[in-house]
Protein backbone atom coordinates (compact mmCIF):
# COMPACT_ATOMS: atom_id res chain seq x y z
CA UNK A 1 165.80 -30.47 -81.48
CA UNK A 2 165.22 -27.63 -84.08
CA UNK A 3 167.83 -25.60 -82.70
CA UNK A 4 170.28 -28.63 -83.02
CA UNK A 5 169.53 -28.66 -86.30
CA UNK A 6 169.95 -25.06 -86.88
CA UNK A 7 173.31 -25.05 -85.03
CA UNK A 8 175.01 -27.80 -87.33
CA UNK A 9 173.18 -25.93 -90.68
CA UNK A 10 174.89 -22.99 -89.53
CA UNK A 11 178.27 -24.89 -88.99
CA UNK A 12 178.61 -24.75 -92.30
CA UNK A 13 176.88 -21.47 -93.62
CA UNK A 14 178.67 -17.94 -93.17
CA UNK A 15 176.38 -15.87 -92.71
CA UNK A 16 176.32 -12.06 -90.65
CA UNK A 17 175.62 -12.21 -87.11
CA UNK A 18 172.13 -9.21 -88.10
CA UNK A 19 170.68 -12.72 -90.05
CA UNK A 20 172.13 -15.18 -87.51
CA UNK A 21 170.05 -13.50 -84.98
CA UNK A 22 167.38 -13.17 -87.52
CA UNK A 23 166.86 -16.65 -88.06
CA UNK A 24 167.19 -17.56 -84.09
CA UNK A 25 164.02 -15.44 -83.55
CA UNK A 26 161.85 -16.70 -86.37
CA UNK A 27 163.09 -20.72 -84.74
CA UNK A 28 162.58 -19.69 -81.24
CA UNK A 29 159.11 -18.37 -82.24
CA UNK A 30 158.23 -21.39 -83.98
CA UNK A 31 158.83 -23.76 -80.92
CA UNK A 32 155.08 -25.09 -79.20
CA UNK A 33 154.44 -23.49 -75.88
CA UNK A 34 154.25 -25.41 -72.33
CA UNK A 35 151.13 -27.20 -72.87
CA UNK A 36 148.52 -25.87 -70.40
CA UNK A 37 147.01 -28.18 -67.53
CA UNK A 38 143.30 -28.27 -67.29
CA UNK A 39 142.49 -28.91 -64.03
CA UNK A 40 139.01 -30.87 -63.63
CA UNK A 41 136.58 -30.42 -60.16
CA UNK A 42 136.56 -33.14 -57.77
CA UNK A 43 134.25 -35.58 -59.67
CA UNK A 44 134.55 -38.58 -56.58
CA UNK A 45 132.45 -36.15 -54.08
CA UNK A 46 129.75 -35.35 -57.10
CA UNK A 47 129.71 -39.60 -57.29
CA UNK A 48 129.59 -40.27 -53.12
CA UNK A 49 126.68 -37.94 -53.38
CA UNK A 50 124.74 -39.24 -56.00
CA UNK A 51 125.00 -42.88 -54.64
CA UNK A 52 123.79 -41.83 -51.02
CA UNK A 53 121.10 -40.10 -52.83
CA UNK A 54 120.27 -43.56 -54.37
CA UNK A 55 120.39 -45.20 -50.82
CA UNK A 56 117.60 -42.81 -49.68
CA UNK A 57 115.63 -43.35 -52.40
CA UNK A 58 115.52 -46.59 -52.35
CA UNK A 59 115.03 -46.96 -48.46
CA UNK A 60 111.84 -44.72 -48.92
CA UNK A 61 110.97 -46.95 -51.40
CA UNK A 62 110.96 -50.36 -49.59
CA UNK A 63 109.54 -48.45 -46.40
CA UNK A 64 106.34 -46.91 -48.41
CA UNK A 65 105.76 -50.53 -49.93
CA UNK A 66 106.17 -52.34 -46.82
CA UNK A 67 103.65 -50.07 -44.80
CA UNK A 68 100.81 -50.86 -47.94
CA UNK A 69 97.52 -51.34 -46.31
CA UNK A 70 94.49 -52.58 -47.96
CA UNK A 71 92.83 -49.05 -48.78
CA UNK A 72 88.91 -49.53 -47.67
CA UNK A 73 86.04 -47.78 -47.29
CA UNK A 74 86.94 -46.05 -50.51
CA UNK A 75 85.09 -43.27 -52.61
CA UNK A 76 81.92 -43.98 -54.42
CA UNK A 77 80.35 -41.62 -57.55
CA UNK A 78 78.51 -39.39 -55.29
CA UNK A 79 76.72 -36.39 -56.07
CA UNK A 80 79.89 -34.34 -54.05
CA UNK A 81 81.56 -33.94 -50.90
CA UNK A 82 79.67 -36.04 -48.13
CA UNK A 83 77.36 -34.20 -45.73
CA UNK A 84 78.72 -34.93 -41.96
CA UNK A 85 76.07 -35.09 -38.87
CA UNK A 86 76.35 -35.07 -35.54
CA UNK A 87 74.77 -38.63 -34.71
CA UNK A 88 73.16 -41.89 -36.25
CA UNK A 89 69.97 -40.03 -35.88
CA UNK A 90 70.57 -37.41 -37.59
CA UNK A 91 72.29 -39.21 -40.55
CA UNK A 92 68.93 -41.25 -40.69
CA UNK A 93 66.62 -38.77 -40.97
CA UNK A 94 68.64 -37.08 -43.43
CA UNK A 95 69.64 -39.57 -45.72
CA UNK A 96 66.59 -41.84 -45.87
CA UNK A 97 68.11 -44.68 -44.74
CA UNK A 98 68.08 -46.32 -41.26
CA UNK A 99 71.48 -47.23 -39.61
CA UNK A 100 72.40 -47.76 -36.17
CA UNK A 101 76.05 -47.40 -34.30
CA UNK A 102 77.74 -50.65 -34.58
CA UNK A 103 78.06 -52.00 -31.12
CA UNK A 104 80.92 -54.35 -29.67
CA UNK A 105 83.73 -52.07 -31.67
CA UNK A 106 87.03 -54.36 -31.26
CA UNK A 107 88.60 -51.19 -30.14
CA UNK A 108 87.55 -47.78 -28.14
CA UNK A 109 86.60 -44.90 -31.09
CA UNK A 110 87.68 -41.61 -30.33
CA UNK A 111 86.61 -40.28 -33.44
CA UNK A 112 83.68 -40.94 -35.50
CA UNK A 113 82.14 -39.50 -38.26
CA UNK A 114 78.38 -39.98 -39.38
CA UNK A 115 78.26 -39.19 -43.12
CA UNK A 116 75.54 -38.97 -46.42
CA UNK A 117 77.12 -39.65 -49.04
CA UNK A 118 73.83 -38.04 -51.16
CA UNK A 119 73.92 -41.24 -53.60
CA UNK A 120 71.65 -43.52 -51.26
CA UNK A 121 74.55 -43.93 -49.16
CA UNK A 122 75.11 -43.34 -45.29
CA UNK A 123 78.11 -44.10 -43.43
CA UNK A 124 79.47 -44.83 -40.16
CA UNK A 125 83.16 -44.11 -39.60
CA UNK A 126 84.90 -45.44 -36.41
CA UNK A 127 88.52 -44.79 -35.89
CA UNK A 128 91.02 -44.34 -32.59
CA UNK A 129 93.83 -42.89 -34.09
CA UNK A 130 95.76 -46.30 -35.43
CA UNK A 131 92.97 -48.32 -36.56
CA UNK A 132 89.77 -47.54 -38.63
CA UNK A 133 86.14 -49.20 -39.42
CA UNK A 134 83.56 -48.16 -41.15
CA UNK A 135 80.17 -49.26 -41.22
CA UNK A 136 77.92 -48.20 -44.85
CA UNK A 137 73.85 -48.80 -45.44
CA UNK A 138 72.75 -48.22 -48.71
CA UNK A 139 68.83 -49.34 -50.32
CA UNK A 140 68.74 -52.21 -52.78
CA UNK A 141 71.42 -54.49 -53.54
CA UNK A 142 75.28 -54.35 -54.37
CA UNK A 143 78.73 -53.91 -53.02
CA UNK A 144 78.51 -50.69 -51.60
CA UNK A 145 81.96 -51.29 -49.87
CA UNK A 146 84.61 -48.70 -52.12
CA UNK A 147 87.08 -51.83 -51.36
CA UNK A 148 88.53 -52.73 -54.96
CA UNK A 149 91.34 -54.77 -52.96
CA UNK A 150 92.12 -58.36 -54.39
CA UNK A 151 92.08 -60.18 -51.51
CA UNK A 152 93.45 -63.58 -51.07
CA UNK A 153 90.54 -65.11 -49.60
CA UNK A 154 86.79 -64.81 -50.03
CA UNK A 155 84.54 -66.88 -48.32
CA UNK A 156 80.54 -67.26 -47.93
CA UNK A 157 78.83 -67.97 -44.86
CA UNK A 158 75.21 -68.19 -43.57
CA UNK A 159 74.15 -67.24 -40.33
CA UNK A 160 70.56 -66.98 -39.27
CA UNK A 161 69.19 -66.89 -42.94
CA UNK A 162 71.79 -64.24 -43.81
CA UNK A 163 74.52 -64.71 -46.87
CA UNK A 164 77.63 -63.33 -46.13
CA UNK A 165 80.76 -62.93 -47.77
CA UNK A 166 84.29 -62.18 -45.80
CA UNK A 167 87.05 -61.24 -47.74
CA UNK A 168 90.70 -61.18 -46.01
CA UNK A 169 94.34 -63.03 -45.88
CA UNK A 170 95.05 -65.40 -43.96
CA UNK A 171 92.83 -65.77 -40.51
CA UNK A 172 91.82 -62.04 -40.55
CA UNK A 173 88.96 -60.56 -42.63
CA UNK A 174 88.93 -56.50 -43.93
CA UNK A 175 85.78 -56.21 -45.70
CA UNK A 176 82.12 -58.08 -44.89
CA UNK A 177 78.84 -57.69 -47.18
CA UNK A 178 75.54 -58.77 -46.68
CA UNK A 179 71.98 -57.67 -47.21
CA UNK A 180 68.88 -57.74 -45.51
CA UNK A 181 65.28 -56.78 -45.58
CA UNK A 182 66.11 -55.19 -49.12
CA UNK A 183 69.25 -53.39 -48.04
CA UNK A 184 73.17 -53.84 -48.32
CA UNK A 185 75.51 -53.61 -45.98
CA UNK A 186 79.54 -53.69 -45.43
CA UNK A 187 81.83 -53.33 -42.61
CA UNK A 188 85.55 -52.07 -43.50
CA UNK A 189 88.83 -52.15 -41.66
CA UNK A 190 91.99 -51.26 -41.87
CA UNK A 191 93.54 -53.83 -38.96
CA UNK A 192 91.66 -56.76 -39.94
CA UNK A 193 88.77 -58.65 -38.08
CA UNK A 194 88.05 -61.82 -36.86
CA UNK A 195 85.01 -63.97 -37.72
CA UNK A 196 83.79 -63.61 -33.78
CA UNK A 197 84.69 -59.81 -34.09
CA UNK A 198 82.75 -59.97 -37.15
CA UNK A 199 79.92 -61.77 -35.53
CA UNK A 200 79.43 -59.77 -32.14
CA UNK A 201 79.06 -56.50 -34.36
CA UNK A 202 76.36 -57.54 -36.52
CA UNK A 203 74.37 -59.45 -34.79
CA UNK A 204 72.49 -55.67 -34.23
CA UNK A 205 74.01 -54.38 -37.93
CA UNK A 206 70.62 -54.44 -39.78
CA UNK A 207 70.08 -58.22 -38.38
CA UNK A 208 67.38 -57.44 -36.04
């Protein structure tokens, strides 16, 4: 367009071909360059990324909620790390405090752990792998359980002079507490219990 300009100006200028040339460079110069192309990355493959990302996240998400199991038999203040014998026994003498293997486990242990927990505490821990129960004695009164779960259900029973309550959901109970002959007592699980489960076990729990 400038040049069509310039070539009806000069229609009608005379003018020596040294200044016609002149002026033709100084226009030519003038005219905007080829505008460059900036050429972005690939943004979609960033975005596919990011939103399978998102999927995973979310999957581990719904997977770690729906696996949530009441935590029990939970840490007390104790004086430190719990000191681990090799029997009932032993965990007796040492502690102070008399406690028994449960009997009539509702499964087959194939570990289990016999534990002080130096605070007036001792502790049975059954477990096969899946599944665990523990079993703690301490002197005096209290929960002694570590189970700050709100449960659904809490109920209070008697049996043979004994209170007991049985917190659970629904038709299955994961922590028991009781006391006896100036001790407390709890039973924990992790797979629930029933009341006849509950009832075989300690009927020789401190009962006796």
């Amino acid at each position: 367009m400038i040049l069509s300009k310039y070539n009806e100006v000069m229609a009608r200028v005379t003018v020596s071909e040294e200044t016609k040339d002149r002026i033709l460079n100084k226009i030519r110069s003038a005219e905007p360059e080829k505008a460059t192309v900036v050429r972005f990355p690939n943004v979609k493959r960033y975005i596919a990324l990011a939103a399978c990302f998102a999927v995973v996240l979310i999957g581990v998400l719904a997977v770690t909620v729906i696996n949530h199991q009441p935590k029990v038999g939970g840490d007390l203040q104790t004086g430190g790390a719990p000191l681990e014998y090799q029997s009932a026994k032993e965990l007796s003498k040492a502690s102070g405090i008399k406690i028994e293997d449960l009997k009539n486990l509702p499964f087959e242990a194939t570990e289990i752990l016999y534990l002080d927990h130096q605070t007036n505490l001792a502790e049975i821990s059954y477990s096969d792998g899946t599944q665990s129960l523990y079993y703690r004695v301490s002197k005096g009164s209290g929960d002694n359980s570590g189970d700050y779960n709100e449960y659904e259900k809490i109920e209070i029973t008697e049996t043979d002079g004994v209170t007991i309550t049985l917190k659970g959901s629904g038709e299955l109970v994961y922590c028991v507490l009781y006391e006896k002959k100036g001790y407390s007592y709890s039973i924990g699980t992790t797979a629930g219990l029933t009341w006849q489960q509950i009832e075989k076990m300690i009927q020789t729990a401190g009962r006796n």
